[in-house]
Every structure is written in C-alpha cells, then in structure tokens.
C-alpha atoms as a PDB file:
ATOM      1  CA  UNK A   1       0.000   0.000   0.000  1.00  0.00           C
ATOM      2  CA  UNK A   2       0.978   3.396  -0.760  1.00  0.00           C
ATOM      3  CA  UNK A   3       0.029   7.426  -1.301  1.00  0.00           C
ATOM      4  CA  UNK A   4      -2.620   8.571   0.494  1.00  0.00           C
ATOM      5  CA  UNK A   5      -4.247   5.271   1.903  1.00  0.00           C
ATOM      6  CA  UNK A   6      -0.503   4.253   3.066  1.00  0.00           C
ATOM      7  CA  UNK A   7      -0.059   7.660   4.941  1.00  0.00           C
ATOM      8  CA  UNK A   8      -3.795   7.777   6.242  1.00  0.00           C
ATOM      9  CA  UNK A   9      -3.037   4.144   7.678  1.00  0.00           C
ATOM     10  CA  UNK A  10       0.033   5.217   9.274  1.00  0.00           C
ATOM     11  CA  UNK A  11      -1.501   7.558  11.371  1.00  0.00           C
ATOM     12  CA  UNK A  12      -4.544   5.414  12.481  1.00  0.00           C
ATOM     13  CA  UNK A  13      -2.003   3.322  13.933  1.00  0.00           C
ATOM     14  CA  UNK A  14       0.260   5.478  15.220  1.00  0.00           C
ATOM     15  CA  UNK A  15      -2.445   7.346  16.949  1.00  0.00           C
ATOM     16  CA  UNK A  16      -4.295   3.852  18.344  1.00  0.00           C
ATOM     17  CA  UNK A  17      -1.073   2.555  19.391  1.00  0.00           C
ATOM     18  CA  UNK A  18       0.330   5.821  21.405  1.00  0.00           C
ATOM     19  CA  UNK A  19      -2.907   6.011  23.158  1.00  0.00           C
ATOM     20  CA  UNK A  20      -2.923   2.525  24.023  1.00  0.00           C
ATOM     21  CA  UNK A  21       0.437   2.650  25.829  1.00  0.00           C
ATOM     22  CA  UNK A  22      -0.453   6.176  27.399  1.00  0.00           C
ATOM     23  CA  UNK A  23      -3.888   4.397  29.097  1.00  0.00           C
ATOM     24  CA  UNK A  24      -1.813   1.418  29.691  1.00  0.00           C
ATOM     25  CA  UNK A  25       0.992   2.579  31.405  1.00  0.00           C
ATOM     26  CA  UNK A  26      -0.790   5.455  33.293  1.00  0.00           C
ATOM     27  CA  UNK A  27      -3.580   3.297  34.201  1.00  0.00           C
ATOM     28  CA  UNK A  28      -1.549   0.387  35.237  1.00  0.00           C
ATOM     29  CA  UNK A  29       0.620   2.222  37.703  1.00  0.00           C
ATOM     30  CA  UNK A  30      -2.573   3.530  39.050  1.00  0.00           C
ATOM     31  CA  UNK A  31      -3.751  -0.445  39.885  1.00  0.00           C
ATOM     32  CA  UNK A  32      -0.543  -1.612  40.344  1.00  0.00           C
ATOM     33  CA  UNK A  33      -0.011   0.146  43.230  1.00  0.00           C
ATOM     34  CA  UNK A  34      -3.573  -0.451  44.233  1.00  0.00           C
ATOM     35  CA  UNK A  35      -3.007  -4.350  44.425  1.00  0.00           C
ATOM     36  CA  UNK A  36       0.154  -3.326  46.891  1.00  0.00           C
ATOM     37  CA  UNK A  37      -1.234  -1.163  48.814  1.00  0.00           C
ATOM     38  CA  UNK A  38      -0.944   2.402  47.755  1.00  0.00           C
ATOM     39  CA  UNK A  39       1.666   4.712  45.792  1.00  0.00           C
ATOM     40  CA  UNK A  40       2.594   8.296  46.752  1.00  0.00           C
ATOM     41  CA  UNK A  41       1.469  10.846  44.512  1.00  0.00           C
ATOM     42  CA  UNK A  42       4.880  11.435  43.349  1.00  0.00           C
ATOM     43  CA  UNK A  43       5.482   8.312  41.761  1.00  0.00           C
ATOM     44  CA  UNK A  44       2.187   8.498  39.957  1.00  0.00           C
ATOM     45  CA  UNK A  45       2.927  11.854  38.370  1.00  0.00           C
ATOM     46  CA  UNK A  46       6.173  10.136  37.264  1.00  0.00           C
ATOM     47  CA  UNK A  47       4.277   7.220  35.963  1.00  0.00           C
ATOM     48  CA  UNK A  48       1.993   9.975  33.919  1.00  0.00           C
ATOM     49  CA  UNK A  49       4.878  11.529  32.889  1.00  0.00           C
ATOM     50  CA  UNK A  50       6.569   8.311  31.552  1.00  0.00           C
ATOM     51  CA  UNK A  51       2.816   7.283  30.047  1.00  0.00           C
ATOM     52  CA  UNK A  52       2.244  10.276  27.392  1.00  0.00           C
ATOM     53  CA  UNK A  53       6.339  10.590  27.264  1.00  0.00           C
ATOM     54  CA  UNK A  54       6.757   7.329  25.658  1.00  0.00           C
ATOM     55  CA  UNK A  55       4.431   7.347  22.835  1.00  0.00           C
ATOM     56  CA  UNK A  56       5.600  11.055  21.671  1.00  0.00           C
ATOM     57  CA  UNK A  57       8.614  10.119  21.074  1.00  0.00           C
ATOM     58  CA  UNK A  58       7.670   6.917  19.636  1.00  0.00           C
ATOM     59  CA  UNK A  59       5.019   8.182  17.272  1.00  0.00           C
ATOM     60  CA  UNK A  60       5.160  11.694  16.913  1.00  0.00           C
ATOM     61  CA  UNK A  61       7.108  11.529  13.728  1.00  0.00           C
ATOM     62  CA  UNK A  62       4.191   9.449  12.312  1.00  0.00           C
ATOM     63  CA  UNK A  63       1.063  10.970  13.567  1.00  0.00           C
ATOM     64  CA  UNK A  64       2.285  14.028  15.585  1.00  0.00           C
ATOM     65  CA  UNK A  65       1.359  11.785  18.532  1.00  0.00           C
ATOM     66  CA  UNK A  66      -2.263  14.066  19.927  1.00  0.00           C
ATOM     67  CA  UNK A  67      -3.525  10.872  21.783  1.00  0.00           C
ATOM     68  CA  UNK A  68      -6.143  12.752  22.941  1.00  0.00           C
ATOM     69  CA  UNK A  69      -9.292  13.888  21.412  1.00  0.00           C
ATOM     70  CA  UNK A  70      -9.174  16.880  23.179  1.00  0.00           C
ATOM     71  CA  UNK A  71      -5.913  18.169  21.411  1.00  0.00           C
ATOM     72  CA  UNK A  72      -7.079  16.826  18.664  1.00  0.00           C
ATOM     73  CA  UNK A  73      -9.911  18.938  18.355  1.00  0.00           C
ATOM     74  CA  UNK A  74      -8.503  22.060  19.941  1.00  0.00           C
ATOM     75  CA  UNK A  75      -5.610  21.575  16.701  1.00  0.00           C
ATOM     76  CA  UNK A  76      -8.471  20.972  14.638  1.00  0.00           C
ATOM     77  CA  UNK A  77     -10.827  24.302  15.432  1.00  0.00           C
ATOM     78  CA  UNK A  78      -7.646  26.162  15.155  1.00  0.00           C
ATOM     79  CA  UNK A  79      -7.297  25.186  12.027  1.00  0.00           C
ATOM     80  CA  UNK A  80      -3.808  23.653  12.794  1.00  0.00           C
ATOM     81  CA  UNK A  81      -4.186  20.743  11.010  1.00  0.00           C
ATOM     82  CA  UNK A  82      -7.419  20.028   8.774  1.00  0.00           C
ATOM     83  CA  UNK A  83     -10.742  19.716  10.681  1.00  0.00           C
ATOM     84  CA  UNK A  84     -11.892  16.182   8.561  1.00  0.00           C
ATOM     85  CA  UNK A  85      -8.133  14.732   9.958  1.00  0.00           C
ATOM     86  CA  UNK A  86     -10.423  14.794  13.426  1.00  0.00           C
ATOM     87  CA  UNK A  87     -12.683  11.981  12.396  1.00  0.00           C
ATOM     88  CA  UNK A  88      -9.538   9.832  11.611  1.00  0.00           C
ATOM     89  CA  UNK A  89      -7.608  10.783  15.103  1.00  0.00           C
ATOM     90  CA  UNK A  90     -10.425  10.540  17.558  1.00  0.00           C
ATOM     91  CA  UNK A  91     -11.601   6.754  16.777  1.00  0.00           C
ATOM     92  CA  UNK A  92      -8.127   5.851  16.875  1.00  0.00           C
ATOM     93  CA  UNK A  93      -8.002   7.083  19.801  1.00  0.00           C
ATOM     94  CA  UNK A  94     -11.276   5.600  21.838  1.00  0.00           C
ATOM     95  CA  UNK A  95      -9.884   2.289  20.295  1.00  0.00           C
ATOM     96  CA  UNK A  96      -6.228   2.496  21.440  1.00  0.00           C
ATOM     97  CA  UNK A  97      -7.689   3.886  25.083  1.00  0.00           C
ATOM     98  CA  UNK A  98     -10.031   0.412  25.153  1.00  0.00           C
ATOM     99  CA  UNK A  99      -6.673  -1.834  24.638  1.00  0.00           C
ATOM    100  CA  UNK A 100      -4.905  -0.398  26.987  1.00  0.00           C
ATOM    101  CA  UNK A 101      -7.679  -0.719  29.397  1.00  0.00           C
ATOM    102  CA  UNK A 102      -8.518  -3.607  28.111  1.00  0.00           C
ATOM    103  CA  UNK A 103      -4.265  -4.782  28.768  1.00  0.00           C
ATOM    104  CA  UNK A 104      -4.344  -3.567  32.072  1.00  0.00           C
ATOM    105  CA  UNK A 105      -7.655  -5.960  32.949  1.00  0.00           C
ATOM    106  CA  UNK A 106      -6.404  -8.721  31.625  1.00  0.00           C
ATOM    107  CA  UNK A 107      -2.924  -8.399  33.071  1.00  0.00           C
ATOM    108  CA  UNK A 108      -3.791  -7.441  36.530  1.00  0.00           C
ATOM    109  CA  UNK A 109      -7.193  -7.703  37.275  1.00  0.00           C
ATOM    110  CA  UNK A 110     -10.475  -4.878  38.586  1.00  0.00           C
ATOM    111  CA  UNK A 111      -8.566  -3.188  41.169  1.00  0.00           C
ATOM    112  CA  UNK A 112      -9.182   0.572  41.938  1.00  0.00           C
ATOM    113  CA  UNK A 113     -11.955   0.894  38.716  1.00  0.00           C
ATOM    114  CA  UNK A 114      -9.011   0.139  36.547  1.00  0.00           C
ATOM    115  CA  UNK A 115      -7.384   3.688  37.041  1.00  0.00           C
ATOM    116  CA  UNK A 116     -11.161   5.280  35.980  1.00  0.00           C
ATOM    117  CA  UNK A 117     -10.405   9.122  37.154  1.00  0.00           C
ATOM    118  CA  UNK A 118     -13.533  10.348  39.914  1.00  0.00           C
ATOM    119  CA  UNK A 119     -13.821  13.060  41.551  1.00  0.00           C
ATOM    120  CA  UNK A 120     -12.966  13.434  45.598  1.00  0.00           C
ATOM    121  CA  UNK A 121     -15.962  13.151  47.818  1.00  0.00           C
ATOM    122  CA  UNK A 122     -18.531  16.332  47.863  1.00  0.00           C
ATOM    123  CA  UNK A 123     -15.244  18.324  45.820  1.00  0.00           C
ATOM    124  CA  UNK A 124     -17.032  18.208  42.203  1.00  0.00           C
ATOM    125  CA  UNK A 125     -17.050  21.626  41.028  1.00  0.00           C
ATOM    126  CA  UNK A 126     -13.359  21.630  42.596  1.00  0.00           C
ATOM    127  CA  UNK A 127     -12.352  18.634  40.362  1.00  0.00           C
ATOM    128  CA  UNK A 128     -13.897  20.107  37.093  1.00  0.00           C
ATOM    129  CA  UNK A 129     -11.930  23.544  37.202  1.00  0.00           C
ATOM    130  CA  UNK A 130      -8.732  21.642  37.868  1.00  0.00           C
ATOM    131  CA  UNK A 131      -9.332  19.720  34.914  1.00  0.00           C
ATOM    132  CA  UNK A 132      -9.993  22.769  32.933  1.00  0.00           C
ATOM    133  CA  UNK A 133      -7.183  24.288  34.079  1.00  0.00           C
ATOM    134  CA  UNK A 134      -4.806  21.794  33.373  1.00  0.00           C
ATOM    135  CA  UNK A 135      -6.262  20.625  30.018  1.00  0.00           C
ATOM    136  CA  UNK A 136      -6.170  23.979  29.272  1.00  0.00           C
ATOM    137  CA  UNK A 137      -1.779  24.075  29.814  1.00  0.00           C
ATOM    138  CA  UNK A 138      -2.097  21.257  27.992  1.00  0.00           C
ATOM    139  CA  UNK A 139      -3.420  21.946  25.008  1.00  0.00           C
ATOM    140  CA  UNK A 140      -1.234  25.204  25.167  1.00  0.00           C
ATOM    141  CA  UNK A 141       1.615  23.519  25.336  1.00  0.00           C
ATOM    142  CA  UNK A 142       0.884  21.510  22.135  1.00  0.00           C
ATOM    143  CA  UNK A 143       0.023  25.128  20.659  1.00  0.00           C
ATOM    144  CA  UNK A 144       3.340  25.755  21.867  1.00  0.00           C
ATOM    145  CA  UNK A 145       5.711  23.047  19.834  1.00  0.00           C
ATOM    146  CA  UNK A 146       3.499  22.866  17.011  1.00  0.00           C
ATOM    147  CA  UNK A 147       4.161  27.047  16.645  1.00  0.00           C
ATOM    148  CA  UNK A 148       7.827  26.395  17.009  1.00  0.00           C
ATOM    149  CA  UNK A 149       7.774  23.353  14.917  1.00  0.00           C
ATOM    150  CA  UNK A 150       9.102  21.005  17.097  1.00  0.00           C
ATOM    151  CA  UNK A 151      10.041  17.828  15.671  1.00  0.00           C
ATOM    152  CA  UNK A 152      11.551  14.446  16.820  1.00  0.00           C
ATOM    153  CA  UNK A 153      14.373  13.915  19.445  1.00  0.00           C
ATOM    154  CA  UNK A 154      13.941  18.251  20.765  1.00  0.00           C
ATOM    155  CA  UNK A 155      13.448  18.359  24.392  1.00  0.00           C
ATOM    156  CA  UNK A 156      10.512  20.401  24.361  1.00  0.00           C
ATOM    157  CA  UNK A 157       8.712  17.305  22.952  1.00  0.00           C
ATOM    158  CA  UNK A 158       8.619  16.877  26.612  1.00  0.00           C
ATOM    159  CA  UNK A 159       6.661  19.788  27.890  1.00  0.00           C
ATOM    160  CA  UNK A 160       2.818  18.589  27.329  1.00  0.00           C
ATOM    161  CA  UNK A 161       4.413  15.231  29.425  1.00  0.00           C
ATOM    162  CA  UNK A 162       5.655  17.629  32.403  1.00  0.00           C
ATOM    163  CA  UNK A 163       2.107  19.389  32.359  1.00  0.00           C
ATOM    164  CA  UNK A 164       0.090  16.237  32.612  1.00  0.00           C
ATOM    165  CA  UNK A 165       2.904  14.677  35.587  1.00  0.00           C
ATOM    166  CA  UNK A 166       2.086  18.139  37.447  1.00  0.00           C
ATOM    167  CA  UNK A 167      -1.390  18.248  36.776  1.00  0.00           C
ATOM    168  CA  UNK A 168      -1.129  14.221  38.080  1.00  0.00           C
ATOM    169  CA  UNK A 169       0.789  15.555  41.111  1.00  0.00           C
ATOM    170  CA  UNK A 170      -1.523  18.543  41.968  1.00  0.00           C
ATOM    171  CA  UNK A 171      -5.250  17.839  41.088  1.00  0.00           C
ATOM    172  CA  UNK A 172      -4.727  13.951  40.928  1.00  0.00           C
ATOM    173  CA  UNK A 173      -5.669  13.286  44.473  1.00  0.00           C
ATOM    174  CA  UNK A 174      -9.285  15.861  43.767  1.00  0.00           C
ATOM    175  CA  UNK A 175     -10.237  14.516  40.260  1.00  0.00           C
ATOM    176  CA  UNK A 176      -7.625  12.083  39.406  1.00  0.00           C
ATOM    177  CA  UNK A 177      -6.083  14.542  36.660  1.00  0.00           C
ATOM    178  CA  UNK A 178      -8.072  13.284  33.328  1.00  0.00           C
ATOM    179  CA  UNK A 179      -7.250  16.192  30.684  1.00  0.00           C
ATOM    180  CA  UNK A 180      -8.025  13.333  28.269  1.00  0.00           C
ATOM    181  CA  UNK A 181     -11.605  11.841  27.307  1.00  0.00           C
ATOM    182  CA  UNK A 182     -10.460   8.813  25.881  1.00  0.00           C
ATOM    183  CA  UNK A 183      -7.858   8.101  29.341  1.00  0.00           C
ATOM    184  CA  UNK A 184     -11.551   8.347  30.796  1.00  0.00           C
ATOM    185  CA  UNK A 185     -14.066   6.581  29.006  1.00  0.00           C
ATOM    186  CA  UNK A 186     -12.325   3.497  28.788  1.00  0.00           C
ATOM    187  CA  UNK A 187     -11.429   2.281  32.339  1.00  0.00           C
ATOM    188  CA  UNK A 188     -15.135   3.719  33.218  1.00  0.00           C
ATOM    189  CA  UNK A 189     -16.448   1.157  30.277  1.00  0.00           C
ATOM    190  CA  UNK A 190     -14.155  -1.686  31.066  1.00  0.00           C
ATOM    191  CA  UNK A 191     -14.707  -1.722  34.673  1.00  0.00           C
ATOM    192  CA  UNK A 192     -18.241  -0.383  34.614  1.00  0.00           C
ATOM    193  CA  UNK A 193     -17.411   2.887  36.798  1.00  0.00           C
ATOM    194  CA  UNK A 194     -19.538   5.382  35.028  1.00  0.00           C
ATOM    195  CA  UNK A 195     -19.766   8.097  37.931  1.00  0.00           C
ATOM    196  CA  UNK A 196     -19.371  11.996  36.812  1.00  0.00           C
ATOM    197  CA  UNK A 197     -18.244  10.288  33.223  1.00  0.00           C
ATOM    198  CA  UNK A 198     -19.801  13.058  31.339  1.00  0.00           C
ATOM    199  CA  UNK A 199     -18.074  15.963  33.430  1.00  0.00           C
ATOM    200  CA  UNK A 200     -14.475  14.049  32.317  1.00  0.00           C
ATOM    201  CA  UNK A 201     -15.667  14.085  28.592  1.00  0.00           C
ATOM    202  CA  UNK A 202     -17.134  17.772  28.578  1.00  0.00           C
ATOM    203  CA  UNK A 203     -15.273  19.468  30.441  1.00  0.00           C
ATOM    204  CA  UNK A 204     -11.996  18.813  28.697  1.00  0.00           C
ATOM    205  CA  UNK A 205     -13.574  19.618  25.417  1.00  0.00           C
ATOM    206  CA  UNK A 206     -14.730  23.017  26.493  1.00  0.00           C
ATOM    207  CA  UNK A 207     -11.394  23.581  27.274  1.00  0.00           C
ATOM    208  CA  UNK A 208      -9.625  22.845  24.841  1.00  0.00           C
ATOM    209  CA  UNK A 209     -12.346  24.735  22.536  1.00  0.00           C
ATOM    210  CA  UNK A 210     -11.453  27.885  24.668  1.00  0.00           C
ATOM    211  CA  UNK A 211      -7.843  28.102  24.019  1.00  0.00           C
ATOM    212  CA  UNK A 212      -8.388  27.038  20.312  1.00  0.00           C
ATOM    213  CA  UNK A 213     -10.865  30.118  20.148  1.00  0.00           C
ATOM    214  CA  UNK A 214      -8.020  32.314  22.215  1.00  0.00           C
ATOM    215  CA  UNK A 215      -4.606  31.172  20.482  1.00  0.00           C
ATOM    216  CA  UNK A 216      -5.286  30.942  16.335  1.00  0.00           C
ATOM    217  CA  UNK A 217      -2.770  29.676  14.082  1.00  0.00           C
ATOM    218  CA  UNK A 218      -0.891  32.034  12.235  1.00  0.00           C
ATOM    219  CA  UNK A 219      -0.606  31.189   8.931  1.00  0.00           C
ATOM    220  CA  UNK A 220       2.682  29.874   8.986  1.00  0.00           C
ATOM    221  CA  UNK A 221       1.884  27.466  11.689  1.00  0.00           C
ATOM    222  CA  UNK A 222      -1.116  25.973   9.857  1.00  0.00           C
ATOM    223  CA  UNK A 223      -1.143  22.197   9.232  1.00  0.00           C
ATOM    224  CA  UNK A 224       2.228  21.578  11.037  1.00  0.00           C
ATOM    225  CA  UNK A 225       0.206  19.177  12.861  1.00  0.00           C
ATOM    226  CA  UNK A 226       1.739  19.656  15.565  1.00  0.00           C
ATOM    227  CA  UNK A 227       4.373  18.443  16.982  1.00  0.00           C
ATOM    228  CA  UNK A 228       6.953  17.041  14.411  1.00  0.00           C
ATOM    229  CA  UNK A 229       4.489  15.296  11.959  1.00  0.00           C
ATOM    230  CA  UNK A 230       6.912  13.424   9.141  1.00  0.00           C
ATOM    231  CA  UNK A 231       4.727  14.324   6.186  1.00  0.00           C
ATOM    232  CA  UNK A 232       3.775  17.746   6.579  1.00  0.00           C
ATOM    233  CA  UNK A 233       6.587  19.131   8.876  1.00  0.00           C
ATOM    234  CA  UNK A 234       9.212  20.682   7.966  1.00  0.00           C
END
C-alpha cells in the first residue's frame, strides 16, 4: 500500500497505538499500586509523565502523537491541522484507550476501577476547574511546539508530558487529573465505573475549545500538525 491510503493508515495506527500505551501505562501504575497497597502521589505523576512521554517520542514523527481527542480537536478548530483529519484521530483514539484498558484488565485484574479518574468526595465543582485548568496548559503547550515546529528527538517534545505529571501531582488526588476523554471513558467502560463520566468528557472539550478560540494559528503554523508530523513538517 501506498500514497494517500498508506499515509492515512500510518496515522490510524500510530495514533491507536500511542494512546494505548499512554492508558496502559498510566492506568496500570494507578492499579498496580492499588493491588500493593498504595503509591505516593509522586510516583504516579512520574508514571503519567513516563505514560504520554513514551508514545511522543515513539510516534510523533508518524502521527504528531495528539492521543487525545481533546488536542485533537482544539488543533483541529484552530485550524492547525485540517478539521476532517479529526474523524480519523479521535476513533483511533477511543480504540487504542479500550486496549490499553482492556491490557491492564487482563494483566492485573479490577482493582481501583481500573485507574477510571472520579472526583474526591462532595469536591465536584473543585475537580472540574482543575481539569480545565490543566487541560487547558495542555493543550497550550501543544500550541506551543506545534508554533515552534518542534520535531523528533527536541526536548521540548517533553513539555505537554511535564504538564500532565504536574497536573497528576496537583489535582490527581481531587479529580484524578483526566485532561483526556479517551484516558476516561475506557477504564469507566471496562470496569463499569460510570460516575461523573460526562463531566471528564465535557469538560476537557470546552477547554480545549477555549484556548483554540483564544490562540489561532498564524498562517505559517497551519497544518504543522503539531508536533513534528513526518509528512507535513518541515
């Protein structure tokens, strides 16, 4: 297979395959340390950090590694890479986000909802504005390297990484630091934990809408897919 198809294919995977090992890995340290007893907030925020680290660098070049659909919609409303590109990414997603889940089920068993993020006792509206908050540094950060053009093997790859392992450390312990629909909707499905779902798919999306409204491409940025995409970056 090649042209178009060959490229379009490319990214599916890329973007299924990043996501999976982001859910995976963040999710799993979340029920590992369940099944022994705990793990300090610290090492989780490491474990986040490692989770979305890995599959930028391994991807990135290939599908400018979003794994998220709430970056990939705030790129797409900002017209940073084409809006139809959406309906390829955000499938990918959902499905890579179910085999991770799925992984971490099979591998270790229903502890702790399977890493499904909810929100502290009677501290709701608390939860939702962190996750605004921090979605919102998130997506900025993407708005950041795909403006700069950042592609494979920079160290700045690793700022959206160092948000979400803050935003782990800080708000993890009040809403269990989503920023990402799919990272929520499939431990909730898998495990059958469905509590608040709909704040953890909204609220991200409205936030990522708001900085896509706030920061526009310029027209050099536009479709540099952001960050470090092989076929359209330069």
């Amino acid at each position: 297979m090649s042209g178009p198809w060959s490229t379009l294919l490319r990214r599916v995977l890329a973007e299924a395959a990043g996501t999976a090992l982001l859910v995976g890995i963040g999710t799993g340290a979340i029920v590992v340390g369940a099944r022994g007893g705990g793990v300090s907030q610290g090492w989780l925020a490491l474990a986040w950090f490692i989770a979305v680290a890995v599959p930028i660098v391994l991807f990135v070049r290939f599908s400018g590694a979003h794994l998220n659909p709430a970056v990939t919609l705030a790129l797409a409303l900002s017209r940073r890479i084409d809006p139809w590109e959406s309906l390829e990414y955000i499938p990918a997603q959902l499905v890579g986000a179910f085999v991770g889940s799925g992984t971490v089920f099979v591998l270790f068993g229903n502890y702790a909802h399977l890493g499904t993020t909810l929100p502290a006792s009677g501290l709701l509206a608390e939860a939702m504005a962190g996750e605004a908050l921090f979605t919102a540094a998130l997506v900025a950060s993407v708005f950041l390297l795909a403006d700069r053009g950042s592609g494979p093997g920079r160290l700045r790859l690793l700022l959206p990484p160092l948000v979400v392992g803050v935003s782990t450390y800080v708000i993890g312990p009040v809403s269990g630091s989503s920023l990402n629909p799919a990272r929520s909707i499939a431990p909730a499905v898998v495990s059958g934990t469905f509590t608040d779902l709909g704040f953890y798919i909204l609220v991200p999306l409205l936030a990522a809408a708001v900085v896509a409204a706030l920061w526009r491409a310029r027209s050099a940025d536009r479709l540099d897919r952001g960050p470090g995409r092989d076929d359209v970056a330069g």
